[in-house]
C-alpha atoms as a PDB file:
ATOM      1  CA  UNK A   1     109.333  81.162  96.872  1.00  0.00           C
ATOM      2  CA  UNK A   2     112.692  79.558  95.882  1.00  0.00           C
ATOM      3  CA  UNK A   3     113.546  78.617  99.530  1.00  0.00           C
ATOM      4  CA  UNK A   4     110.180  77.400 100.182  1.00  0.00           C
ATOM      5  CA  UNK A   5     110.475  74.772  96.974  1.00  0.00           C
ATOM      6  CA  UNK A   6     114.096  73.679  98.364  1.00  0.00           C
ATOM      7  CA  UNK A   7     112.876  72.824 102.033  1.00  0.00           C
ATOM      8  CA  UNK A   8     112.079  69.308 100.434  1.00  0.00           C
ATOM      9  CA  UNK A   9     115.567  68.653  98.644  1.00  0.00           C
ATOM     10  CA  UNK A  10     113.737  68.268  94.895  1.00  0.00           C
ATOM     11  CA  UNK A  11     115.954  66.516  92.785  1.00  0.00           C
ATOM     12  CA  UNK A  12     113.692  68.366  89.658  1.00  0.00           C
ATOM     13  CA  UNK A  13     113.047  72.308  89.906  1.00  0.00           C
ATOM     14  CA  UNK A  14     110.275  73.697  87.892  1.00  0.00           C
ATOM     15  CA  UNK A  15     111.414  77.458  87.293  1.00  0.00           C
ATOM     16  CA  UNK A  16     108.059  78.914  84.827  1.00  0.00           C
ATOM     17  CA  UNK A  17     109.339  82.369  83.359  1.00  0.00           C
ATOM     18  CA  UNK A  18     111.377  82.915  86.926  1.00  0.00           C
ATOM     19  CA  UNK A  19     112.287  86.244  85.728  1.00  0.00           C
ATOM     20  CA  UNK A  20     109.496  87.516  83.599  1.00  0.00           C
ATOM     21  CA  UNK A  21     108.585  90.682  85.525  1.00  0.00           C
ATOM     22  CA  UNK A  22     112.461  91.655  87.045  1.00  0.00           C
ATOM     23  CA  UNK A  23     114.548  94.330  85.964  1.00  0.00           C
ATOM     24  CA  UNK A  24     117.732  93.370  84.652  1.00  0.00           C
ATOM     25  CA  UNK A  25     119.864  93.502  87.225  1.00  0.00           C
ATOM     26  CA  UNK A  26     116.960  91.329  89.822  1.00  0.00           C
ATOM     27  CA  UNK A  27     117.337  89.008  87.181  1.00  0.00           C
ATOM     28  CA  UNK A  28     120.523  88.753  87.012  1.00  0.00           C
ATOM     29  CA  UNK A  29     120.600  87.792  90.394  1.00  0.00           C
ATOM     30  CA  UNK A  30     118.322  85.228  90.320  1.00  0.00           C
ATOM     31  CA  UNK A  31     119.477  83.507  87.150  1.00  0.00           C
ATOM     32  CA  UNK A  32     123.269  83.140  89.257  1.00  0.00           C
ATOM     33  CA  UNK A  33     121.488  82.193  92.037  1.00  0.00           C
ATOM     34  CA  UNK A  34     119.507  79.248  90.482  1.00  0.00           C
ATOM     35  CA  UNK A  35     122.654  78.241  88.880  1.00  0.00           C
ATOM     36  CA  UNK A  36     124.724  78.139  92.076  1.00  0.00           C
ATOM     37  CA  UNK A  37     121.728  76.161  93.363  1.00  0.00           C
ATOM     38  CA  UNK A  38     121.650  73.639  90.817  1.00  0.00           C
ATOM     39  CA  UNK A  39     125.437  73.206  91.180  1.00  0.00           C
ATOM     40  CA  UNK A  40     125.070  72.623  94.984  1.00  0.00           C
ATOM     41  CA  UNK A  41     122.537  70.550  95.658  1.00  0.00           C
ATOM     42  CA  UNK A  42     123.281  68.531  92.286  1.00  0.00           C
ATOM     43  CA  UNK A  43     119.628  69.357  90.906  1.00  0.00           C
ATOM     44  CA  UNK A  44     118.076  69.704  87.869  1.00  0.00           C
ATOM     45  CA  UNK A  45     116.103  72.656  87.010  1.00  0.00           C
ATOM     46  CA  UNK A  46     113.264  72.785  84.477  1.00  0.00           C
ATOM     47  CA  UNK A  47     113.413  76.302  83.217  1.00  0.00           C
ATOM     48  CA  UNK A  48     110.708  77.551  81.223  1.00  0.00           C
ATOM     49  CA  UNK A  49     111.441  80.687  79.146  1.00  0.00           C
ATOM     50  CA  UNK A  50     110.402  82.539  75.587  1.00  0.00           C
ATOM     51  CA  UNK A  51     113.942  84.521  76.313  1.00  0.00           C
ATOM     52  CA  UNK A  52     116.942  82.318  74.300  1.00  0.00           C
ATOM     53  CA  UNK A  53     119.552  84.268  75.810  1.00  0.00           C
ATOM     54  CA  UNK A  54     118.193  83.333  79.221  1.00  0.00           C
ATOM     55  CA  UNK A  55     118.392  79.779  77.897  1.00  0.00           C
ATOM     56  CA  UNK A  56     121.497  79.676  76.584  1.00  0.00           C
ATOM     57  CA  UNK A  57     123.059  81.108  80.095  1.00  0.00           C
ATOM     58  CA  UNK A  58     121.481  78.350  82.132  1.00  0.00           C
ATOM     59  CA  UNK A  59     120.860  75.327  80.347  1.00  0.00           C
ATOM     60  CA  UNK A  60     122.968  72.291  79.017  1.00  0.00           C
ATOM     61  CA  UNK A  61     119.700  71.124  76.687  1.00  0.00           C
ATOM     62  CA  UNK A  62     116.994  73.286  75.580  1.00  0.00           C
ATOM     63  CA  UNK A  63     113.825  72.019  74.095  1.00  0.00           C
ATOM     64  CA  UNK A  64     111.712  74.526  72.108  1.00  0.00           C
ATOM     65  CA  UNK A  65     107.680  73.613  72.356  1.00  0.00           C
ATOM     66  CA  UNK A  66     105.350  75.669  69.749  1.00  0.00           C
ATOM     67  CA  UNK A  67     101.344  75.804  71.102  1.00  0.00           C
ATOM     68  CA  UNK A  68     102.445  72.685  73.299  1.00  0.00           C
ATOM     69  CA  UNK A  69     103.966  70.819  70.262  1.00  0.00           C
ATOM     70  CA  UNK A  70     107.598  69.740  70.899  1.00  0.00           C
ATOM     71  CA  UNK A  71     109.542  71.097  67.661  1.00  0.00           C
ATOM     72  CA  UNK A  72     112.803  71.473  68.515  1.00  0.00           C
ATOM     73  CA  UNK A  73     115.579  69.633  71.005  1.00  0.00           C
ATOM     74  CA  UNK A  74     119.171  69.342  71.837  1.00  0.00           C
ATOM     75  CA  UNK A  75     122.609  70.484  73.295  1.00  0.00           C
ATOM     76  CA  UNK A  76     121.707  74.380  73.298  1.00  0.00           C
ATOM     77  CA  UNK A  77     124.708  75.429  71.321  1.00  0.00           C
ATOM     78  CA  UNK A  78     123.852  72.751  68.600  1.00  0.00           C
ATOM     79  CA  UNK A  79     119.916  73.767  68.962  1.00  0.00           C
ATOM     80  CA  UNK A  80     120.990  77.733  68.746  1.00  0.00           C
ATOM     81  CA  UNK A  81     123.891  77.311  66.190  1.00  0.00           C
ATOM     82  CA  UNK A  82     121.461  75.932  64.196  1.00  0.00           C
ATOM     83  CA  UNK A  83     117.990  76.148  64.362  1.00  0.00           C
ATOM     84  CA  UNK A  84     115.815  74.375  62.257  1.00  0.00           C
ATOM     85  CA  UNK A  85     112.345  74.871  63.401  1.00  0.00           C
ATOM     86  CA  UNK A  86     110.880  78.494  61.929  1.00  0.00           C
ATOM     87  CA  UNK A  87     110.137  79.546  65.497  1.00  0.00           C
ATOM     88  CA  UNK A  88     113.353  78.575  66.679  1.00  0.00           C
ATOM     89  CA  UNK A  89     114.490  81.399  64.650  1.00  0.00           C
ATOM     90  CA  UNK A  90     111.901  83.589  65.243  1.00  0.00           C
ATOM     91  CA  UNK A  91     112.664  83.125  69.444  1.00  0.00           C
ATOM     92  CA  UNK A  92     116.820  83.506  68.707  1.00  0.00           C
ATOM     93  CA  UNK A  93     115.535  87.081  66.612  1.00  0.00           C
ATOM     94  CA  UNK A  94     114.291  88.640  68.995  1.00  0.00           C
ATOM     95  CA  UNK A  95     117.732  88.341  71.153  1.00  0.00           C
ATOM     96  CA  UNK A  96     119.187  91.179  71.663  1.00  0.00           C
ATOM     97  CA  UNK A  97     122.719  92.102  70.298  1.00  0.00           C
ATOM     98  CA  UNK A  98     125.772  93.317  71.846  1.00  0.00           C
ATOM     99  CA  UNK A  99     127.974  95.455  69.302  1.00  0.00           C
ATOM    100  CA  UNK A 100     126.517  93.450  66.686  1.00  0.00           C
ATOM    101  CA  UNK A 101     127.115  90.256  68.218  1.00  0.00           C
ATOM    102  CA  UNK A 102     124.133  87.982  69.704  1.00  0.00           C
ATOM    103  CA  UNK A 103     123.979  85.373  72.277  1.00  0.00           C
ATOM    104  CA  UNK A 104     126.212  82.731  70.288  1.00  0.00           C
ATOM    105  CA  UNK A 105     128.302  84.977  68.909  1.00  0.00           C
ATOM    106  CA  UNK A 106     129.915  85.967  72.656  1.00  0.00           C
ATOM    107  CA  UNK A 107     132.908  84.608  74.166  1.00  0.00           C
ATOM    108  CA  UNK A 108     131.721  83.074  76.778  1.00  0.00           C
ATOM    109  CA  UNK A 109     127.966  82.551  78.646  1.00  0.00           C
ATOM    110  CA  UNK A 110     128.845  85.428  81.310  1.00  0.00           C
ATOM    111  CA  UNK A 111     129.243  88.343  79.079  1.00  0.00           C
ATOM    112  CA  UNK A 112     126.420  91.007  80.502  1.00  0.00           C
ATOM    113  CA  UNK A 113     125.299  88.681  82.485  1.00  0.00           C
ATOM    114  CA  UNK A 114     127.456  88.553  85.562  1.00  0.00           C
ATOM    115  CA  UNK A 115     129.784  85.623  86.870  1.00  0.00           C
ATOM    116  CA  UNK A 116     128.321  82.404  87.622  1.00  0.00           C
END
C-alpha cells in the first residue's frame, strides 16, 4: 500500500490509523519506516491517530479534532506539555507509562520505540 502511494512522488501523505491493527513490533516498523520516508523524499505526512504516543514519535505539529471539531493545535511538545482541551487530556491518559514515566516524561522520542 505504502509503495503503491509513493509511485507518484506525493509531496502530502495521508497515513489514517497506519498502525491500528499491528502488533507492536509491525508497528514499530512501519512508524521508522514512514519516518525514514518522510526524511528522504522531503514529504509531509498527514498522520491520523487516537494513539498520542504514536504522535509524539512522528510528528513536529499535532492537531487534536473532537467529532470533526478542531480543538486543539501546535508544536507537539507544547500541545502535550500542556494540554488544554479536556480531550486532549483524556487522549494523553490513556498513554501508557514506562516505570512511571509517560510519553513526555522520556528522554528522548526513541525510547521503546526503536531508532529512527
Amino acid at each position: 500500500m505504502i509503495a503503491r502511494a509513493l509511485m507518484t512522488d506525493p509531496e502530502l501523505l495521508i497515513a489514517d490509523e497506519p498502525t491500528s491493527m499491528l502488533d507492536a513490533s509491525l508497528r514499530v516498523t512501519v512508524l521508522n519506516l514512514l519516518m525514514r520516508l518522510r526524511e528522504r523524499h522531503g514529504m509531509s505526512i498527514l498522520f491520523i491517530t487516537h494513539d498520542l504516543g504514536q504522535a509524539y514519535y512522528v510528528s513536529d505539529r499535532i492537531l487534536v479534532m473532537h467529532y470533526g471539531e478542531l480543538v486543539e493545535q501546535g508544536p507537539v511538545e507544547t500541545v502535550l506539555a500542556n494540554p488544554q482541551h479536556d480531550y486532549t487530556k483524556r487522549l494523553l491518559s490513556d498513554v501508557p507509562r514506562l516505570h512511571g514515566w509517560g510519553v513526555l516524561g522520556m528522554a528522548n522520542r526513541d525510547v521503546g520505540l526503536g531508532q529512527r
